[in-house]
C-alpha atoms as a PDB file:
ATOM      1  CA  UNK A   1     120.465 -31.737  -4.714  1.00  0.00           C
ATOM      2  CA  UNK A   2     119.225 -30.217  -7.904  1.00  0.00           C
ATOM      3  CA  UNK A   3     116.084 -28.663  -6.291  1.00  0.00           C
ATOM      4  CA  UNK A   4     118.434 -26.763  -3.769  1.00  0.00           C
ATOM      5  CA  UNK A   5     120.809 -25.114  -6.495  1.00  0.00           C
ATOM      6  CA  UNK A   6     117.553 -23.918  -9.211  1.00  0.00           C
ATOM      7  CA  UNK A   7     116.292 -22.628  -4.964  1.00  0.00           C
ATOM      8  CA  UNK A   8     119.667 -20.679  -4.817  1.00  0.00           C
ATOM      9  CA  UNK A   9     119.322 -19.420  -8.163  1.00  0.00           C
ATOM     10  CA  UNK A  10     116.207 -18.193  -8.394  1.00  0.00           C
ATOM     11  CA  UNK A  11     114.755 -17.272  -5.028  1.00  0.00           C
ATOM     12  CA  UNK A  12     118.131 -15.971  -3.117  1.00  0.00           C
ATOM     13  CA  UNK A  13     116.254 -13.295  -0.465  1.00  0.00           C
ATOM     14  CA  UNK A  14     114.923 -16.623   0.808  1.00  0.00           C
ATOM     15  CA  UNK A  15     117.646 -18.939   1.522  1.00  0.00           C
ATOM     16  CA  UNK A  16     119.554 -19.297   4.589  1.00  0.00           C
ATOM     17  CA  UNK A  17     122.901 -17.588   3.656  1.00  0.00           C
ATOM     18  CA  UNK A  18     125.954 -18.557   5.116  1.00  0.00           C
ATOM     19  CA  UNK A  19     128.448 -16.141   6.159  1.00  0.00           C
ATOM     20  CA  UNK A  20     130.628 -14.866   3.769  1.00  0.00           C
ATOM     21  CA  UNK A  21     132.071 -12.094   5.315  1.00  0.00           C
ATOM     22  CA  UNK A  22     135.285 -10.944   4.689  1.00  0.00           C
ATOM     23  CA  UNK A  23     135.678 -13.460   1.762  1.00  0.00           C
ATOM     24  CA  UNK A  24     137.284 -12.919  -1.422  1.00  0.00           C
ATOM     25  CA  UNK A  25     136.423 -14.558  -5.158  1.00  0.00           C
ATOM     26  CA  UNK A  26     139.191 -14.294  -7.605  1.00  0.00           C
ATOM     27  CA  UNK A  27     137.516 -15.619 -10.479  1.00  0.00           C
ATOM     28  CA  UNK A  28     134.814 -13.782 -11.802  1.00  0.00           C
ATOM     29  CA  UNK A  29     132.825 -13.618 -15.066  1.00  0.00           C
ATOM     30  CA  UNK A  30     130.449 -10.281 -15.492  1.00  0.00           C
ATOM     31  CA  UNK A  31     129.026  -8.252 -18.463  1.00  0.00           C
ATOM     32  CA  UNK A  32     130.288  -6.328 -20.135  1.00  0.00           C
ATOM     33  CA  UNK A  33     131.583  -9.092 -22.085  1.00  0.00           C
ATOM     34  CA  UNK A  34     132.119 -10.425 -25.406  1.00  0.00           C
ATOM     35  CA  UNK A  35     130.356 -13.942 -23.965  1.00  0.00           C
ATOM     36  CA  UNK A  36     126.699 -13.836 -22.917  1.00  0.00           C
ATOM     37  CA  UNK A  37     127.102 -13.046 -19.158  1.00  0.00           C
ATOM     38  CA  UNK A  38     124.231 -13.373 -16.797  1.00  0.00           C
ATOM     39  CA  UNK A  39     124.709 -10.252 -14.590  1.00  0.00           C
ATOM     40  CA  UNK A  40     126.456  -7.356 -15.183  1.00  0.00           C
ATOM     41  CA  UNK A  41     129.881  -6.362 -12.979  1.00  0.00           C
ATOM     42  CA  UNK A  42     128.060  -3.865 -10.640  1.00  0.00           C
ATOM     43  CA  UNK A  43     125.135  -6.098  -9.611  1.00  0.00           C
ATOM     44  CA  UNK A  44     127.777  -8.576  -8.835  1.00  0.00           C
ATOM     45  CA  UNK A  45     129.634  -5.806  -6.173  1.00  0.00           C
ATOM     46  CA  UNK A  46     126.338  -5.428  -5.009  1.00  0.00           C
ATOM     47  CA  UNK A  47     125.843  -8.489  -4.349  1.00  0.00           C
ATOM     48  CA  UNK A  48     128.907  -9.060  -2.404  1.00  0.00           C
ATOM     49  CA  UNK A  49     129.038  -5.811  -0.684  1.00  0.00           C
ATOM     50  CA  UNK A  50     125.422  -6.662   0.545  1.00  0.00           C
ATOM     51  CA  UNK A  51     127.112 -10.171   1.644  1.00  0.00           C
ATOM     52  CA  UNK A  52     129.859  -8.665   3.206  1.00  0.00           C
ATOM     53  CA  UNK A  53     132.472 -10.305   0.910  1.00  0.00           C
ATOM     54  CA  UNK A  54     136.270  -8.348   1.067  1.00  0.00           C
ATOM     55  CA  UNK A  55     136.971  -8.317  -2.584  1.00  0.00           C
ATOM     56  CA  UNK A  56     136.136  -9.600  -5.933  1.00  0.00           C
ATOM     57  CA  UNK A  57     138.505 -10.436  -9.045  1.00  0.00           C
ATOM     58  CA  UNK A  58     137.139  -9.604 -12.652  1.00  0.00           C
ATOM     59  CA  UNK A  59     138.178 -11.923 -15.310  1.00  0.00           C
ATOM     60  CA  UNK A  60     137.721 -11.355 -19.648  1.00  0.00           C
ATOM     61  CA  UNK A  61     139.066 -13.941 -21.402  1.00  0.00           C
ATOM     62  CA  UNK A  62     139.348 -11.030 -24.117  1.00  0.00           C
ATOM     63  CA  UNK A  63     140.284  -7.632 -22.415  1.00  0.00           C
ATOM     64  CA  UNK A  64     141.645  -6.279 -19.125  1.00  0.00           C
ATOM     65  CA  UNK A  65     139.732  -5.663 -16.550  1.00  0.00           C
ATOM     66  CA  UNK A  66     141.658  -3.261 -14.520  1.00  0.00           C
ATOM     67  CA  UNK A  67     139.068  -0.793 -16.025  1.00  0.00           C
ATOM     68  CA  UNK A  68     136.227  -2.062 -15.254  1.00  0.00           C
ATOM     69  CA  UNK A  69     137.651  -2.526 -11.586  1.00  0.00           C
ATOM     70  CA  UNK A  70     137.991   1.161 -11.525  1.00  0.00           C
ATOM     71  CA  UNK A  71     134.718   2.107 -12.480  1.00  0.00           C
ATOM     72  CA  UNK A  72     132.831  -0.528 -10.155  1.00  0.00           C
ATOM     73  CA  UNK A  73     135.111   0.643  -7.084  1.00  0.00           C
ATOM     74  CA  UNK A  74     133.987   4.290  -7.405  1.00  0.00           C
ATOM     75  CA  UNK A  75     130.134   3.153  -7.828  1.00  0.00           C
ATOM     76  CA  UNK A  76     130.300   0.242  -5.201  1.00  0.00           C
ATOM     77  CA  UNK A  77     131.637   1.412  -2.480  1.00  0.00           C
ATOM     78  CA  UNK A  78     132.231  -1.244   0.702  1.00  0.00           C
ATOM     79  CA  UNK A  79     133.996  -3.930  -1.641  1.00  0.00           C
ATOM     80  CA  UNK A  80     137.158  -3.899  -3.045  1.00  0.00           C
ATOM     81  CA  UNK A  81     137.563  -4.633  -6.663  1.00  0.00           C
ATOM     82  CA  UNK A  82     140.419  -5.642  -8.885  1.00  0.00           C
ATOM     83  CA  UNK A  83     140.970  -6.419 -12.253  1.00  0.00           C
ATOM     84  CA  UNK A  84     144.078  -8.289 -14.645  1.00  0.00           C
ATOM     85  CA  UNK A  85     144.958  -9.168 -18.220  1.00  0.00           C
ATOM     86  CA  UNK A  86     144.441 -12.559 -20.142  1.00  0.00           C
ATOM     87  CA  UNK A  87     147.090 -13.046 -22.936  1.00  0.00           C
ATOM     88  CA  UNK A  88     145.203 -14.686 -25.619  1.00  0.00           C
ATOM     89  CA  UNK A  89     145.154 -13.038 -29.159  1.00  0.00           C
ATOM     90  CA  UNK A  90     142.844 -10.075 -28.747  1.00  0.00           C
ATOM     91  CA  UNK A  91     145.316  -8.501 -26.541  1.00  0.00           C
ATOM     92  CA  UNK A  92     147.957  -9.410 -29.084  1.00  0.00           C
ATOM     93  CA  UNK A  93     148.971 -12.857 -27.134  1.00  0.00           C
ATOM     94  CA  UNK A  94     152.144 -12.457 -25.051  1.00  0.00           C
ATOM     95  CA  UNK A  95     152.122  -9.162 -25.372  1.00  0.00           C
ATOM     96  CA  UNK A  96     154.422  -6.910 -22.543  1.00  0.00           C
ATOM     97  CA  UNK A  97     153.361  -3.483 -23.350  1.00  0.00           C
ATOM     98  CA  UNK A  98     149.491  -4.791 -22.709  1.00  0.00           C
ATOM     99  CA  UNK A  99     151.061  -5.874 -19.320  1.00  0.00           C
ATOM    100  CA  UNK A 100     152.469  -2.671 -18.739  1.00  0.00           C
ATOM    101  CA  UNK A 101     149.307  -0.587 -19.649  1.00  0.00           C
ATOM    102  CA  UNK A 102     147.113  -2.378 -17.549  1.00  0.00           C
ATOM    103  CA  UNK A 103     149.055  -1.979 -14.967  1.00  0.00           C
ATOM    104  CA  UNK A 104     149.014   1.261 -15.016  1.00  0.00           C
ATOM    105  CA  UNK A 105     145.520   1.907 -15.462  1.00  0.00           C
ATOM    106  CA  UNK A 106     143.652   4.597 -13.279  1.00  0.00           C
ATOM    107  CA  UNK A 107     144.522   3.968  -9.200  1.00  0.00           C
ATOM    108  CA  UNK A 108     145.851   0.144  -9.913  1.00  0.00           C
ATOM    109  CA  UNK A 109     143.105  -1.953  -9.591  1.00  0.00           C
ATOM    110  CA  UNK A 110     144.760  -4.255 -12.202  1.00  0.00           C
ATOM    111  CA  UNK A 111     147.034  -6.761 -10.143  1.00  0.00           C
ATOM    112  CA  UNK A 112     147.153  -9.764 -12.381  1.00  0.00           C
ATOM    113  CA  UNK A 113     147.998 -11.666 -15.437  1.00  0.00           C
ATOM    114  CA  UNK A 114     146.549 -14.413 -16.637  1.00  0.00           C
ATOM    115  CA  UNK A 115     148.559 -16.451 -19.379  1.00  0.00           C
ATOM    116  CA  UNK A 116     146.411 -17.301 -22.244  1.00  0.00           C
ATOM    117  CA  UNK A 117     143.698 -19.551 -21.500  1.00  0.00           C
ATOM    118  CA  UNK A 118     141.102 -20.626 -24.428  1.00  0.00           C
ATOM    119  CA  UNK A 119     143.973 -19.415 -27.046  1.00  0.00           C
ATOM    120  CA  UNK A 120     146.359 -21.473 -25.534  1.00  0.00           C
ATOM    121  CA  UNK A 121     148.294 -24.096 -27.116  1.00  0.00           C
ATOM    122  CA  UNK A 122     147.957 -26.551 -24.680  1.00  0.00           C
ATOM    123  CA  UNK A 123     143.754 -26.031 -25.034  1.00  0.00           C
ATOM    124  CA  UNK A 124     144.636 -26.033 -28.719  1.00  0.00           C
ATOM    125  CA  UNK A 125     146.430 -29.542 -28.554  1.00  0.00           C
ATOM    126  CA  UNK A 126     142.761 -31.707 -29.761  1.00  0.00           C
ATOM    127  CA  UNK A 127     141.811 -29.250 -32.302  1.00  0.00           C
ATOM    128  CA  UNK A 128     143.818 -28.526 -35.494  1.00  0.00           C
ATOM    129  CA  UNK A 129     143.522 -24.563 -34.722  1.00  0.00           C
ATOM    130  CA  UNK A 130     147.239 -23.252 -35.803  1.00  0.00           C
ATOM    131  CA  UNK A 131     145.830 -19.333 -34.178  1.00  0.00           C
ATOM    132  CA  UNK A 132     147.048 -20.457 -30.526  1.00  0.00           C
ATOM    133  CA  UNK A 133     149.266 -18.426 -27.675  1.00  0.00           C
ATOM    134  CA  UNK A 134     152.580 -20.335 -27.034  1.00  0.00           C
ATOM    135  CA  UNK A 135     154.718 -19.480 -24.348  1.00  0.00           C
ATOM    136  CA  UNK A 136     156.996 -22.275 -24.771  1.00  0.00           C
ATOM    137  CA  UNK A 137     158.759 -23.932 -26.989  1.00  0.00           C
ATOM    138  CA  UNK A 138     161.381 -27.303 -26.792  1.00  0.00           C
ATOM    139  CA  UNK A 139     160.917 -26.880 -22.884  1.00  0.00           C
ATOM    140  CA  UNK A 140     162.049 -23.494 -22.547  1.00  0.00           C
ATOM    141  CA  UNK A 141     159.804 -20.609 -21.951  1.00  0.00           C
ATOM    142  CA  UNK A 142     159.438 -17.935 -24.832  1.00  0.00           C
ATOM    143  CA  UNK A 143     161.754 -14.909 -24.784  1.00  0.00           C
ATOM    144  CA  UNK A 144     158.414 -13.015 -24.598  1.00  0.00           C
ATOM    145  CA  UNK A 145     156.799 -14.571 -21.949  1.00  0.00           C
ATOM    146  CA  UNK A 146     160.461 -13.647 -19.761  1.00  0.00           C
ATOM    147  CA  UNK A 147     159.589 -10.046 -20.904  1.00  0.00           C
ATOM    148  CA  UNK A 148     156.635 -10.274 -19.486  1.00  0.00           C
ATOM    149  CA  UNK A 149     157.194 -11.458 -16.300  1.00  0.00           C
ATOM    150  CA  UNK A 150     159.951  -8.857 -16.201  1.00  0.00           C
ATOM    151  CA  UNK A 151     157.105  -6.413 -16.465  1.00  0.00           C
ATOM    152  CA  UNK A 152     154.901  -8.235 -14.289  1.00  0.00           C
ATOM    153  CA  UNK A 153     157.507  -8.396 -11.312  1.00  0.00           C
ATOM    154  CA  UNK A 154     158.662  -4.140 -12.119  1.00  0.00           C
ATOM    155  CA  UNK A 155     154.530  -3.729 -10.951  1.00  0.00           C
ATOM    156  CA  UNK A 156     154.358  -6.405  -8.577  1.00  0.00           C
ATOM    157  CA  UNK A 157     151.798  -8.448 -10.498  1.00  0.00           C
ATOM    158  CA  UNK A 158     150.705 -11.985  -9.559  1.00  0.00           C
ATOM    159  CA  UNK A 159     151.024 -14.376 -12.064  1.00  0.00           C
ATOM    160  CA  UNK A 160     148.005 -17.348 -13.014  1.00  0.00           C
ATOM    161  CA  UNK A 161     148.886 -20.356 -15.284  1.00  0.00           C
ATOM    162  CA  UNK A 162     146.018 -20.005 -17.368  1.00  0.00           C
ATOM    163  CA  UNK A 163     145.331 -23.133 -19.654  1.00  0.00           C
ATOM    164  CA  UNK A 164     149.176 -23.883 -20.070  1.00  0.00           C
ATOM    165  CA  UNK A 165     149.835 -27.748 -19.561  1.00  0.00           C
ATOM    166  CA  UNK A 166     151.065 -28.821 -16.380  1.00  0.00           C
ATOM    167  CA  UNK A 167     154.831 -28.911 -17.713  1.00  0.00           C
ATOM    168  CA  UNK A 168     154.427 -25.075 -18.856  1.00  0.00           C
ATOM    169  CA  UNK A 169     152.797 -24.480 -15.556  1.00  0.00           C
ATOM    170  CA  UNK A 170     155.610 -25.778 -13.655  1.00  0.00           C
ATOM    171  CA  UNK A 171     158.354 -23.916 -15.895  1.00  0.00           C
ATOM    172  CA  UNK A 172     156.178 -20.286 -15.437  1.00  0.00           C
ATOM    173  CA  UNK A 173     156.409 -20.999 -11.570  1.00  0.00           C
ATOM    174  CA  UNK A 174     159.819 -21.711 -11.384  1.00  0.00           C
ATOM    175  CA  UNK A 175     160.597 -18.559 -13.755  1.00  0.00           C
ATOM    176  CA  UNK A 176     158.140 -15.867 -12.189  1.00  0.00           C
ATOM    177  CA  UNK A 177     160.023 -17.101  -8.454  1.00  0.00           C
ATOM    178  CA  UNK A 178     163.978 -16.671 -10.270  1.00  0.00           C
ATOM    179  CA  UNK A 179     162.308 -12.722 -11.401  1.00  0.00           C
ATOM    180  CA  UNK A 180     160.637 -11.745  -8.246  1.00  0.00           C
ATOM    181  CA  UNK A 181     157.003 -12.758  -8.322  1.00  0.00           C
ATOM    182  CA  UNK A 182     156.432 -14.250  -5.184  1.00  0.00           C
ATOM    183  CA  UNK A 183     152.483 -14.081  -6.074  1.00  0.00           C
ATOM    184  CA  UNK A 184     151.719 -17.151  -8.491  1.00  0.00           C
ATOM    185  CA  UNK A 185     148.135 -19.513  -8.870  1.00  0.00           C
ATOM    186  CA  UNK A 186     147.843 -22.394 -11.001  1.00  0.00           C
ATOM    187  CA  UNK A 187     144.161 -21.728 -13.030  1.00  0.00           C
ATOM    188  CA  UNK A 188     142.083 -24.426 -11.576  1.00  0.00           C
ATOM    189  CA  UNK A 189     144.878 -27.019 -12.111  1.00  0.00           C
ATOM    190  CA  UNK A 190     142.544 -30.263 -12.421  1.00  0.00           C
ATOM    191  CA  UNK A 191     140.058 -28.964 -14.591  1.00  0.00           C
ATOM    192  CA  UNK A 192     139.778 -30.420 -18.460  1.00  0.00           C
ATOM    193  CA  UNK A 193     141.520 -27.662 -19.524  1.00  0.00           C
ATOM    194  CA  UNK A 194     144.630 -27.792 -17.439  1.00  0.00           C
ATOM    195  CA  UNK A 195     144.606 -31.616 -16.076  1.00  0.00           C
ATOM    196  CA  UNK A 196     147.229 -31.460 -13.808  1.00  0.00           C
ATOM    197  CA  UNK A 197     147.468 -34.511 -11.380  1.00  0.00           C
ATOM    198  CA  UNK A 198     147.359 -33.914  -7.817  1.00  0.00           C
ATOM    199  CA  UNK A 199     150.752 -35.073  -7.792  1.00  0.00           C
ATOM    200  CA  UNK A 200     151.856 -32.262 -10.311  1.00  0.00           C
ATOM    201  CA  UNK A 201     149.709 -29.637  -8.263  1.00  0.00           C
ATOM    202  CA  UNK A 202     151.391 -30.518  -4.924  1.00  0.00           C
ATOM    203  CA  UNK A 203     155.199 -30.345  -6.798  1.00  0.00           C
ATOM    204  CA  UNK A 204     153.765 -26.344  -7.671  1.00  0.00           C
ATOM    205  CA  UNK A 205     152.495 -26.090  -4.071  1.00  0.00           C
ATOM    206  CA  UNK A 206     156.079 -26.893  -3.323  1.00  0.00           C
ATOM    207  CA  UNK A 207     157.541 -24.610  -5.493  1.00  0.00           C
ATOM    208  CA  UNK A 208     155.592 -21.432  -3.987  1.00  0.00           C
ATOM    209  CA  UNK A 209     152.358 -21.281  -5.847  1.00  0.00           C
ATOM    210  CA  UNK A 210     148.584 -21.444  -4.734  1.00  0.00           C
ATOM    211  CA  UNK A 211     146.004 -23.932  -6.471  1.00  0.00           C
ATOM    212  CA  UNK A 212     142.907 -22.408  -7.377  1.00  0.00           C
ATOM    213  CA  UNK A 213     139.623 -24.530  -7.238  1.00  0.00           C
ATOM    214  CA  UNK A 214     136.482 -22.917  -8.880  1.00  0.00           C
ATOM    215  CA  UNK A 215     133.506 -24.094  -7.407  1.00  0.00           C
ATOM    216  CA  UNK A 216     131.520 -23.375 -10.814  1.00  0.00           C
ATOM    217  CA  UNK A 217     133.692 -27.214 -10.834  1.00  0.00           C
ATOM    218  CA  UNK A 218     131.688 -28.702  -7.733  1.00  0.00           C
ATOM    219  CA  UNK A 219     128.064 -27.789  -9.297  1.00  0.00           C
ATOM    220  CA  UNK A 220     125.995 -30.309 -11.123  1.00  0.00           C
ATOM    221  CA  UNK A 221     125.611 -33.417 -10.070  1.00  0.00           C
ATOM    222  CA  UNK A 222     126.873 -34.914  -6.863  1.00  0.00           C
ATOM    223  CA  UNK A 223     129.757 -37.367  -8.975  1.00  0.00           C
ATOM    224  CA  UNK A 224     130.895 -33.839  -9.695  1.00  0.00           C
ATOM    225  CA  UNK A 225     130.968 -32.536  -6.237  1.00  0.00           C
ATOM    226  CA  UNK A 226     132.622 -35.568  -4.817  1.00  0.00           C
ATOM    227  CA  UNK A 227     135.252 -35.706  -7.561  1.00  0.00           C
ATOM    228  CA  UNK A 228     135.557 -31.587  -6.280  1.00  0.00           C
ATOM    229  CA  UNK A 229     136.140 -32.853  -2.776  1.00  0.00           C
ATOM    230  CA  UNK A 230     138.519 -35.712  -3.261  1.00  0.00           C
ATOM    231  CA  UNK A 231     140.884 -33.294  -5.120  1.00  0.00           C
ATOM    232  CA  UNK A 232     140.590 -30.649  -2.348  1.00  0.00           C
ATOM    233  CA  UNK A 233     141.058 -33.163  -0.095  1.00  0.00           C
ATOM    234  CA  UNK A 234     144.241 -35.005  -2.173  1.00  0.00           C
ATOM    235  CA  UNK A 235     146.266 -31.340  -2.566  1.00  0.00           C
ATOM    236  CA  UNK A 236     145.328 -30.231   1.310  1.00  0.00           C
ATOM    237  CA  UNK A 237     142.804 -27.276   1.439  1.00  0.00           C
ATOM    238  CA  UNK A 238     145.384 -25.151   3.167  1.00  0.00           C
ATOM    239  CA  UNK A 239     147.180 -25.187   0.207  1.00  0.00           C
ATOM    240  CA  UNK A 240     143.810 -23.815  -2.158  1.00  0.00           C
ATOM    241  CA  UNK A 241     142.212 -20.820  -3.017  1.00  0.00           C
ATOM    242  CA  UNK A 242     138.724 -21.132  -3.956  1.00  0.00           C
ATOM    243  CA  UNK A 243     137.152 -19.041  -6.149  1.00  0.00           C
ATOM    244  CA  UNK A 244     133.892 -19.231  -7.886  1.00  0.00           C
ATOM    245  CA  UNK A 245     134.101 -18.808 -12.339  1.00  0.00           C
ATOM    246  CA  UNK A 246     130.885 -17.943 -12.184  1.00  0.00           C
ATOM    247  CA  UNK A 247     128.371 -15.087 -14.117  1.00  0.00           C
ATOM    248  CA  UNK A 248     127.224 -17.767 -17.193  1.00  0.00           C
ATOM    249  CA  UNK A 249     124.036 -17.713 -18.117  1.00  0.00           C
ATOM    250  CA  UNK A 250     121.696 -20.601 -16.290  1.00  0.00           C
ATOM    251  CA  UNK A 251     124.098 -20.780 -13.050  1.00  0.00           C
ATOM    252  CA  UNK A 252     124.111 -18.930  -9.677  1.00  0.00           C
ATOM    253  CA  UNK A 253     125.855 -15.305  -9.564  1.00  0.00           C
ATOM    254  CA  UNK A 254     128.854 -15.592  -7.218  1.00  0.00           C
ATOM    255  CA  UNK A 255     127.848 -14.977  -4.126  1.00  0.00           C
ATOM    256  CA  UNK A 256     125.031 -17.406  -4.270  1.00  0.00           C
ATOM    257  CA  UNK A 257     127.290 -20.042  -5.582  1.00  0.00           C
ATOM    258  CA  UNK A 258     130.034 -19.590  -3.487  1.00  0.00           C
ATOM    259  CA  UNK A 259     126.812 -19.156  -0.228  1.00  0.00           C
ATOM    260  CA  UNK A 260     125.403 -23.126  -1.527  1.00  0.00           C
ATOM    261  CA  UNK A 261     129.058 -24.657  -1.718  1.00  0.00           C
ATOM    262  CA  UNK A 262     130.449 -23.609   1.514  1.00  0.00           C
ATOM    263  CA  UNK A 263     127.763 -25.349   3.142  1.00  0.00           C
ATOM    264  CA  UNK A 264     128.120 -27.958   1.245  1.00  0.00           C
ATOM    265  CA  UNK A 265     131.972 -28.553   1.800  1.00  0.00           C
ATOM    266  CA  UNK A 266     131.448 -28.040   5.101  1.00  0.00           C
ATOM    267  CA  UNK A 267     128.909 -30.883   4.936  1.00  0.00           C
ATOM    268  CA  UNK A 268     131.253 -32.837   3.332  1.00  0.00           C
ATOM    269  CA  UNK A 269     133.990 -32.395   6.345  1.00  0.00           C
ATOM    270  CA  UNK A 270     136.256 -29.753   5.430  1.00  0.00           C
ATOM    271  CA  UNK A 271     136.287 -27.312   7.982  1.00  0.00           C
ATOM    272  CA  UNK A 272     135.230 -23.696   8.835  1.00  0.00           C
ATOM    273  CA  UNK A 273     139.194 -22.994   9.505  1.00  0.00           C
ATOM    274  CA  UNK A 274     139.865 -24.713   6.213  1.00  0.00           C
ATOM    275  CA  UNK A 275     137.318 -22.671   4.768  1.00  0.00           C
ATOM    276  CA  UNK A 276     138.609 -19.573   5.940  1.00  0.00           C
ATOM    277  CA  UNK A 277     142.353 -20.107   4.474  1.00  0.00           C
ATOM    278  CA  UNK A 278     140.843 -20.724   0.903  1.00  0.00           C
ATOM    279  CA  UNK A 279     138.190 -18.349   0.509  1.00  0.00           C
ATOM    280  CA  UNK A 280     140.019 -14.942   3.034  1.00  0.00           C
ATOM    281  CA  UNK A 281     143.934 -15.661   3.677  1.00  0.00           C
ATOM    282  CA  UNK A 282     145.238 -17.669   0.666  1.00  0.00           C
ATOM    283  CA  UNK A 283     143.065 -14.925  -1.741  1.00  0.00           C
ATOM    284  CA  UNK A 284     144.586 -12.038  -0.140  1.00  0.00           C
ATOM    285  CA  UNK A 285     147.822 -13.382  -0.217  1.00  0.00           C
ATOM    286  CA  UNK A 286     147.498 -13.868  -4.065  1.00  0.00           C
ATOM    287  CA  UNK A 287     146.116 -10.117  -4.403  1.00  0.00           C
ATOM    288  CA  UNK A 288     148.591  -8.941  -2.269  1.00  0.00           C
ATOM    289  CA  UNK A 289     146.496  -7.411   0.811  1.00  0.00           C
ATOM    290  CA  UNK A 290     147.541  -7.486   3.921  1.00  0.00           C
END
């Protein structure tokens, strides 16, 4: 299976594409970047737009993207693009005026926040780094992190867990739902980073949010793939939006990652309907397009 994915990677004008029209990716890594990013946010519209993909999400771990969304909407034409805010410490953490700004950045491309991810203190809890996010203390969410969902719900933002623990996860859901944010993801809940049981994931599901699976998690080796599947296929696909976390160095750009695990999935038996709930319906529901 190796053989295929370097094939993908470096000779993509000759592989059999599959269709992935009208599809959306909410998770993706581009230069310009503080990390080392192997294509830059334009060649990744491109890309799509050439693919026929709806819309692409821009994620920085370490500034908003709404921007950058912007900028690659006026010079891309054919896709739509859209950007959002992580709250780790180079936007000043749980910060609601960096909320507000983004949100009101040129034409409102920016449509999400992230809660903090590496900076979190649930991605903190093996390390003895005292420099984390919190947004909750004694079970009880942060006065902050209520302000900022206050903001995120007065510019109908959707919300994303981030790297919060699966307890914090819950409590955000619950919270955004009470303030009016009806557009909630838990950050590719049974990653390392996260590790939220299926059991935990379907509780969310329950209480109104979306899972999102990155398929940068299915790549590798085919223990990886299968371990991808049986959680798909644990939380019910209808229930998932996948997404890709892709634009590292040494792995496909988007679209051709997203192109080699659709048919793979679909090899594995999920379906072209299931398909088309996780990677077109579910996504636009989260980005709020009809």
């Amino acid at each position: 299976m190796k053989w295929l994915l370097l094939f993908l990677m470096f000779c993509p004008a000759l592989s059999v594409y599959a269709q992935l029209e009208g599809m959306i990716d909410l998770h993706v890594h581009a230069a310009p970047d503080s990390d080392v990013r192997s294509v830059d946010a334009f060649e990744v519209a491109r890309l799509a737009q050439r693919r026929g993909m709806r819309a692409l999400l821009f994620k920085n771990h370490n500034t908003h993207t709404a921007s950058l969304a912007y900028l690659v909407s006026q010079a891309v034409p054919g896709v739509e693009v859209y950007g959002g805010i992580t709250l780790n410490r180079a936007v000043g953490g749980i910060n609601p005026l960096a909320v507000r700004l983004m949100a009101e950045t040129t034409n409102g491309h920016g449509r999400v926040v992230w809660m903090p991810t590496r900076d979190s203190e649930h991605a903190a809890r093996n390390s003895v780094r005292s420099d984390y996010v919190s947004v909750s203390r004694n079970g009880e969410l942060l006065p902050e992190v209520l302000e900022v969902l206050d903001v995120m719900a007065n510019y109908n933002l959707a919300l994303a867990t981030g790297h919060s623990s699966p307890e914090e996860s819950l409590l955000l859901i619950q919270e955004a739902r009470a303030r009016g944010i009806n557009r909630i993801i838990v950050t590719h809940p049974f990653s390392g980073s996260v590790a939220m049981t299926p059991e935990i994931q379907r509780m969310a599901v329950e209480m109104g949010s979306l899972l999102e699976y990155p398929i940068s998690l299915a790549l590798g080796d085919d223990e990886r793939f299968a371990l991808f599947v049986e959680q798909l296929q644990l939380v019910n696909p209808t229930n998932v939006a996948l997404s890709t976390d892709l634009g590292q160095t040494g792995r496909p750009v988007p679209s051709d990652g997203l192109d080699f695990s659709i048919r793979r999935l679909i090899e594995a038996g999920i379906t072209n309907s299931e398909i088309n709930i996780m990677t077109k319906q579910n996504p636009a529901r989260f980005l709020g397009l009809p």
